[in-house]
N, C-alpha and C. Protein backbone atom coordinates (compact mmCIF):
# COMPACT_ATOMS: atom_id res chain seq x y z
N UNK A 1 154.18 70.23 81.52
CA UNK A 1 153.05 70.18 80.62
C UNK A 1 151.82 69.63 81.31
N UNK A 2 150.87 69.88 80.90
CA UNK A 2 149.63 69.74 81.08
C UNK A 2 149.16 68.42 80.70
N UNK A 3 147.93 67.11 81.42
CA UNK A 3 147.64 65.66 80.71
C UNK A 3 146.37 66.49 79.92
N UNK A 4 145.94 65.60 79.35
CA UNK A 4 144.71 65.77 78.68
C UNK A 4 143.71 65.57 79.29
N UNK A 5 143.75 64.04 79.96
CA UNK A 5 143.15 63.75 81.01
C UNK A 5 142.16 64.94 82.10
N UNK A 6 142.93 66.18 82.37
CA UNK A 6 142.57 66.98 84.02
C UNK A 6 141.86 67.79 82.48
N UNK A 7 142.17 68.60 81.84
CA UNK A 7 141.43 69.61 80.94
C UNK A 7 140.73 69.59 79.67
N UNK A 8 140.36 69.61 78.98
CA UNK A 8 139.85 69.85 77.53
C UNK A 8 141.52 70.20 76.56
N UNK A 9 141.72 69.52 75.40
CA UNK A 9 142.34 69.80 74.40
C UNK A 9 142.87 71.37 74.30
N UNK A 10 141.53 72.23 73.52
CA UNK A 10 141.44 73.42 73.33
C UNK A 10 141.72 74.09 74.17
N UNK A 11 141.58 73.84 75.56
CA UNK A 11 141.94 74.92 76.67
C UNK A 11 143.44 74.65 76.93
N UNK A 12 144.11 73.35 76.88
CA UNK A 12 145.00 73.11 76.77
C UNK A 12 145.82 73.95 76.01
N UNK A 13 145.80 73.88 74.74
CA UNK A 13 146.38 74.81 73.87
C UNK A 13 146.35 76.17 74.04
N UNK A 14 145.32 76.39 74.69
CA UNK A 14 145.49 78.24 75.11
C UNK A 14 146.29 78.37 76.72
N UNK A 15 146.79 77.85 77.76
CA UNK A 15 146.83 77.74 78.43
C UNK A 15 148.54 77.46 78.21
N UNK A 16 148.77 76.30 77.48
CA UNK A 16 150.20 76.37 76.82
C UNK A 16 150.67 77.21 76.16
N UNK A 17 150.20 78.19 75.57
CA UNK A 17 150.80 79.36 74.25
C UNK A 17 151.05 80.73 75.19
N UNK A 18 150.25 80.85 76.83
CA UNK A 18 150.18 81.88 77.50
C UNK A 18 151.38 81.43 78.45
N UNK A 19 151.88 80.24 78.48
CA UNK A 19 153.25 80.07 79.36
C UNK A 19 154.55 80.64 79.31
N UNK A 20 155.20 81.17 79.25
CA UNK A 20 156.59 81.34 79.12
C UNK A 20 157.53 80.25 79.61
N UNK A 21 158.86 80.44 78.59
CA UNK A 21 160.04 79.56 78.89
C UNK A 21 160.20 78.90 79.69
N UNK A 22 160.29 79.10 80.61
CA UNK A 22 160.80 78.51 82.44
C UNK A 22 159.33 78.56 82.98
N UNK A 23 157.95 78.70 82.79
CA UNK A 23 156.72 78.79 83.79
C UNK A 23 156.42 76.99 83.64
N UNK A 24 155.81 76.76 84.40
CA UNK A 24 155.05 75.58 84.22
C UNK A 24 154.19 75.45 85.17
N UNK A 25 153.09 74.68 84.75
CA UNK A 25 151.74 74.50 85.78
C UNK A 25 151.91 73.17 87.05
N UNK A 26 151.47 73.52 88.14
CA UNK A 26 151.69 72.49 88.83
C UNK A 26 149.97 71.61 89.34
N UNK A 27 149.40 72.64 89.22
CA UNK A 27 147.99 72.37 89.17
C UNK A 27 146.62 72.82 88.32
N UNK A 28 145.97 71.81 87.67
CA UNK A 28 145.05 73.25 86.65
C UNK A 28 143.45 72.02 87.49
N UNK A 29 142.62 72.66 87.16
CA UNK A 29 141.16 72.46 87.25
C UNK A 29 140.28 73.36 87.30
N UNK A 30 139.43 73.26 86.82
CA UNK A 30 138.27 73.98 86.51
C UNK A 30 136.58 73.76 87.53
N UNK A 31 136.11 74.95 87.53
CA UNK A 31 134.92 75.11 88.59
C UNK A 31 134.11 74.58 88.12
N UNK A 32 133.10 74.10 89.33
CA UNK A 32 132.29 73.04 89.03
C UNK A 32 131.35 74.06 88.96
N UNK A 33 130.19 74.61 88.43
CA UNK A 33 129.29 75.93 88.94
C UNK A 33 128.07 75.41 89.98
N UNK A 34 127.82 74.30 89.78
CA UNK A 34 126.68 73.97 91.15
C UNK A 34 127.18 74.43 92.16
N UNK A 35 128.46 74.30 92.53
CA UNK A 35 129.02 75.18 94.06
C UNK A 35 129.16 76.01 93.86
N UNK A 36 129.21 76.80 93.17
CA UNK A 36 129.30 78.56 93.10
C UNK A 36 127.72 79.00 93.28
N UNK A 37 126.89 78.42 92.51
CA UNK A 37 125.71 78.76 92.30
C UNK A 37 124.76 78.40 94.09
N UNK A 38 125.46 77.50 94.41
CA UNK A 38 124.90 77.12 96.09
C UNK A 38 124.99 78.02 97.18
N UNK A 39 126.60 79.11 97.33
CA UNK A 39 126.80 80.02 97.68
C UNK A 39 125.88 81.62 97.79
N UNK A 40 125.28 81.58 96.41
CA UNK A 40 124.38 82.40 96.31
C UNK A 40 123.08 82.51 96.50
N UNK A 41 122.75 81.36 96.74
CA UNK A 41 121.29 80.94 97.07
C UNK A 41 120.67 82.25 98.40
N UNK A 42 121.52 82.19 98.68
CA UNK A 42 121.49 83.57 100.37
C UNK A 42 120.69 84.77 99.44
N UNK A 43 121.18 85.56 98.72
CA UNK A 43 121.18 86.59 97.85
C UNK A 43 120.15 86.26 96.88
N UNK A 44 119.56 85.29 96.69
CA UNK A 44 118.78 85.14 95.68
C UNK A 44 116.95 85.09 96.34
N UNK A 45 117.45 84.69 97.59
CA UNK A 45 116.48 84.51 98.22
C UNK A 45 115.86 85.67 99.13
N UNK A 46 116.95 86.18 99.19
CA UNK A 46 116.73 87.95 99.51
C UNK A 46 116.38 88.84 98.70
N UNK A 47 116.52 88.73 97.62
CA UNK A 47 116.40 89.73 96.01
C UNK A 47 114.81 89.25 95.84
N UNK A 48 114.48 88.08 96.08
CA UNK A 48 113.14 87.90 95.78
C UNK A 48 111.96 89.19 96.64
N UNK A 49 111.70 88.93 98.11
CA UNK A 49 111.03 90.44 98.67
C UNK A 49 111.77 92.02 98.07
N UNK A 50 112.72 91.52 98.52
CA UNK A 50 113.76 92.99 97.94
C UNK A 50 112.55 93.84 96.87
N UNK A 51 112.86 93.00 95.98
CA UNK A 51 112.23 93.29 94.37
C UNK A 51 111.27 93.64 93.95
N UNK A 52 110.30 93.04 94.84
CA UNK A 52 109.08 92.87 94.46
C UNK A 52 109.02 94.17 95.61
N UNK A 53 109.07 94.27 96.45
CA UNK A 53 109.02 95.59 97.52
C UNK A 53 109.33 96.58 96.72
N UNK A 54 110.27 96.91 95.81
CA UNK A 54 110.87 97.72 95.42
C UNK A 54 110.03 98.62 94.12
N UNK A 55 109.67 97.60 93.43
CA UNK A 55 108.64 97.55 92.51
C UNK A 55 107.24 98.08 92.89
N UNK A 56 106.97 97.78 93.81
CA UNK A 56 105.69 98.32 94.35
C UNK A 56 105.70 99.44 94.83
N UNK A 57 106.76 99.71 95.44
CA UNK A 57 106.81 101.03 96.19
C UNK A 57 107.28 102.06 94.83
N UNK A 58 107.67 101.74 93.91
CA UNK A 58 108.14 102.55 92.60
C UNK A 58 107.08 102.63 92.20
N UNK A 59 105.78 101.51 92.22
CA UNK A 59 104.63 101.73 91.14
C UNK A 59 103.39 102.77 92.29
N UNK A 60 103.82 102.61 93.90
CA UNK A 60 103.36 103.41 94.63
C UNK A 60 103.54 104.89 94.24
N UNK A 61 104.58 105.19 94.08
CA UNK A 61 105.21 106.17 94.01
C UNK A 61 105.09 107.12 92.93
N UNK A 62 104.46 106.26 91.59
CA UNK A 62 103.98 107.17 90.63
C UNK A 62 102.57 106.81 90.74
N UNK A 63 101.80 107.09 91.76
CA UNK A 63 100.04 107.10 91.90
C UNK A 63 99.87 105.89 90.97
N UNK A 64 100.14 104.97 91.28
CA UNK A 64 99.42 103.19 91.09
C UNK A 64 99.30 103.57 89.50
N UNK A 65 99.81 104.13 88.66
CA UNK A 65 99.64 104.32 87.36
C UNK A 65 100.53 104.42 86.43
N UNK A 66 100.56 104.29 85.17
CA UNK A 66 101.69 104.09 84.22
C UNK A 66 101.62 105.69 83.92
N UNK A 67 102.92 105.74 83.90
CA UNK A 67 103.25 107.28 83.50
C UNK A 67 102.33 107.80 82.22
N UNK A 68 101.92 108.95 82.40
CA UNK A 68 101.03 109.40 80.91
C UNK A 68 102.18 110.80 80.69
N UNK A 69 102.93 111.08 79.84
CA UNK A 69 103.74 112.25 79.61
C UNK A 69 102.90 112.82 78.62
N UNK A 70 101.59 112.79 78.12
CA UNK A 70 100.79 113.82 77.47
C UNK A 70 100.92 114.97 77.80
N UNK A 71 100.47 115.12 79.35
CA UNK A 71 100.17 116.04 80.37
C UNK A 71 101.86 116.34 80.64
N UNK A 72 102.60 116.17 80.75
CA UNK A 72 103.64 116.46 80.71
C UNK A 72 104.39 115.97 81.88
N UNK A 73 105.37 115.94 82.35
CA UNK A 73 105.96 115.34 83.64
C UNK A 73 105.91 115.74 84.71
N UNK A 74 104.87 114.73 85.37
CA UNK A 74 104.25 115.13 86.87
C UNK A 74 105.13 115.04 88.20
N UNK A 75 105.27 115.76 89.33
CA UNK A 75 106.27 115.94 90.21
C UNK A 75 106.89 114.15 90.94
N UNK A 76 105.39 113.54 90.40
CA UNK A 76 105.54 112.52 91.07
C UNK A 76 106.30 111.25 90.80
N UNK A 77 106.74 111.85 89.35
CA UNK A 77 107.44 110.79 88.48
C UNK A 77 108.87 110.99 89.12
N UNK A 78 109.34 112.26 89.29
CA UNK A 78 110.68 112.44 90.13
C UNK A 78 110.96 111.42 90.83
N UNK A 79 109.57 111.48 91.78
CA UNK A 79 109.90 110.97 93.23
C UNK A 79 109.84 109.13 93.40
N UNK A 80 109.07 108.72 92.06
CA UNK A 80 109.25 107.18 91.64
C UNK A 80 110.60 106.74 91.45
N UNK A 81 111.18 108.09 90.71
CA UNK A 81 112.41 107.54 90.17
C UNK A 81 113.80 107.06 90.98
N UNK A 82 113.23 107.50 92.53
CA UNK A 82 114.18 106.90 93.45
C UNK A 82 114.03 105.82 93.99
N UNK A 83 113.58 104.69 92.92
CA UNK A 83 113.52 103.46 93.64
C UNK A 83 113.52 102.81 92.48
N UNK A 84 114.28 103.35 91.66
CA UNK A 84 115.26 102.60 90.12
C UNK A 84 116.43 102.10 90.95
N UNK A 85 117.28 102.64 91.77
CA UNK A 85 118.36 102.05 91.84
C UNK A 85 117.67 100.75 93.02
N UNK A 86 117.46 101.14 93.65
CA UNK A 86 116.54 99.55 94.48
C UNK A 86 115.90 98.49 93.87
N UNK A 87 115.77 98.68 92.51
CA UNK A 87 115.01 97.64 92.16
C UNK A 87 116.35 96.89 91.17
N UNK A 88 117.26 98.09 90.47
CA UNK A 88 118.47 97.77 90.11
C UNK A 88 118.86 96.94 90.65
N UNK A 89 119.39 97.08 92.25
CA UNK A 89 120.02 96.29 93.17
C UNK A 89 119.47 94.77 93.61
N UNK A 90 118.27 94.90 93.25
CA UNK A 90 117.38 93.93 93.31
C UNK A 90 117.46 92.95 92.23
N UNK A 91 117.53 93.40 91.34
CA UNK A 91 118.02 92.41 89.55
C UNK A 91 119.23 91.80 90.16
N UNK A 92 120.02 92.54 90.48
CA UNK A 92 121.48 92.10 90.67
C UNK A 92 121.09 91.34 91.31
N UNK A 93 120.74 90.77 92.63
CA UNK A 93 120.25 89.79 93.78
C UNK A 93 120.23 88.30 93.30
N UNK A 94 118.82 88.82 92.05
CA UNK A 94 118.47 87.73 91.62
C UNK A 94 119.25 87.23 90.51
N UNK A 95 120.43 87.59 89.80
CA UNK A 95 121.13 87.45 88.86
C UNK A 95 122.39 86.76 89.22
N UNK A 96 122.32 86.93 90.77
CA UNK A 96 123.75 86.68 91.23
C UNK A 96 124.10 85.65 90.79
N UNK A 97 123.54 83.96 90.94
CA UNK A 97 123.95 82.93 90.32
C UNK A 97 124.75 82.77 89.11
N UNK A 98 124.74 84.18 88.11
CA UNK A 98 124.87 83.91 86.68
C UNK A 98 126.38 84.35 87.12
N UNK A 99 126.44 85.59 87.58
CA UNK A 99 127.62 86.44 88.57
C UNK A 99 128.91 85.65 88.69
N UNK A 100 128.03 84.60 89.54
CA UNK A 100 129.29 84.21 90.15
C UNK A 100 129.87 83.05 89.44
């Protein structure tokens, strides 16, 4: 069995009901997230140019202007649209902390 002491009550109880007959725990603890979140600092700090590069070259890419679809869809909007997944990848960067 599990002390009370190393876990929370409630987690306790879910943690005991998922055991079977003969299982038992020999070690439990839980993540601290400041060290997870320290790990990523690499990636977060990279996602920052990433992003903002990415963004610009997307807002390059449709002639420095917000799409007008009055006129109907200009060739150039295509060619913006390949730097959705870069800027995608770029969210992720900066999100990583939550991630991990």
């Amino acid at each position: 069995m599990l002390s009370n002491t190393t876990i929370p009550p409630a987690l306790r109880r879910k943690i005991d009901n998922e055991l079977e007959a003969r299982e038992f725990i020999k070690w439990v603890d839980q993540p601290i997230p400041r060290f997870f979140t320290a790990s990523s600092i690499g990636a977060v700090l990279f996602g920052i140019p990433w992003t903002s590069f990415a963004l610009f070259w997307t807002w390059g890419a449709a002639g420095f202007e917000f799409p007008d679809f009055r006129e109907g869809v200009q060739p150039q909007y295509f060619f913006a649209l390949f730097g959705v997944p870069f800027i995608l990848i770029g969210l992720a960067m900066l999100s990583s902390p939550f991630w991990t």
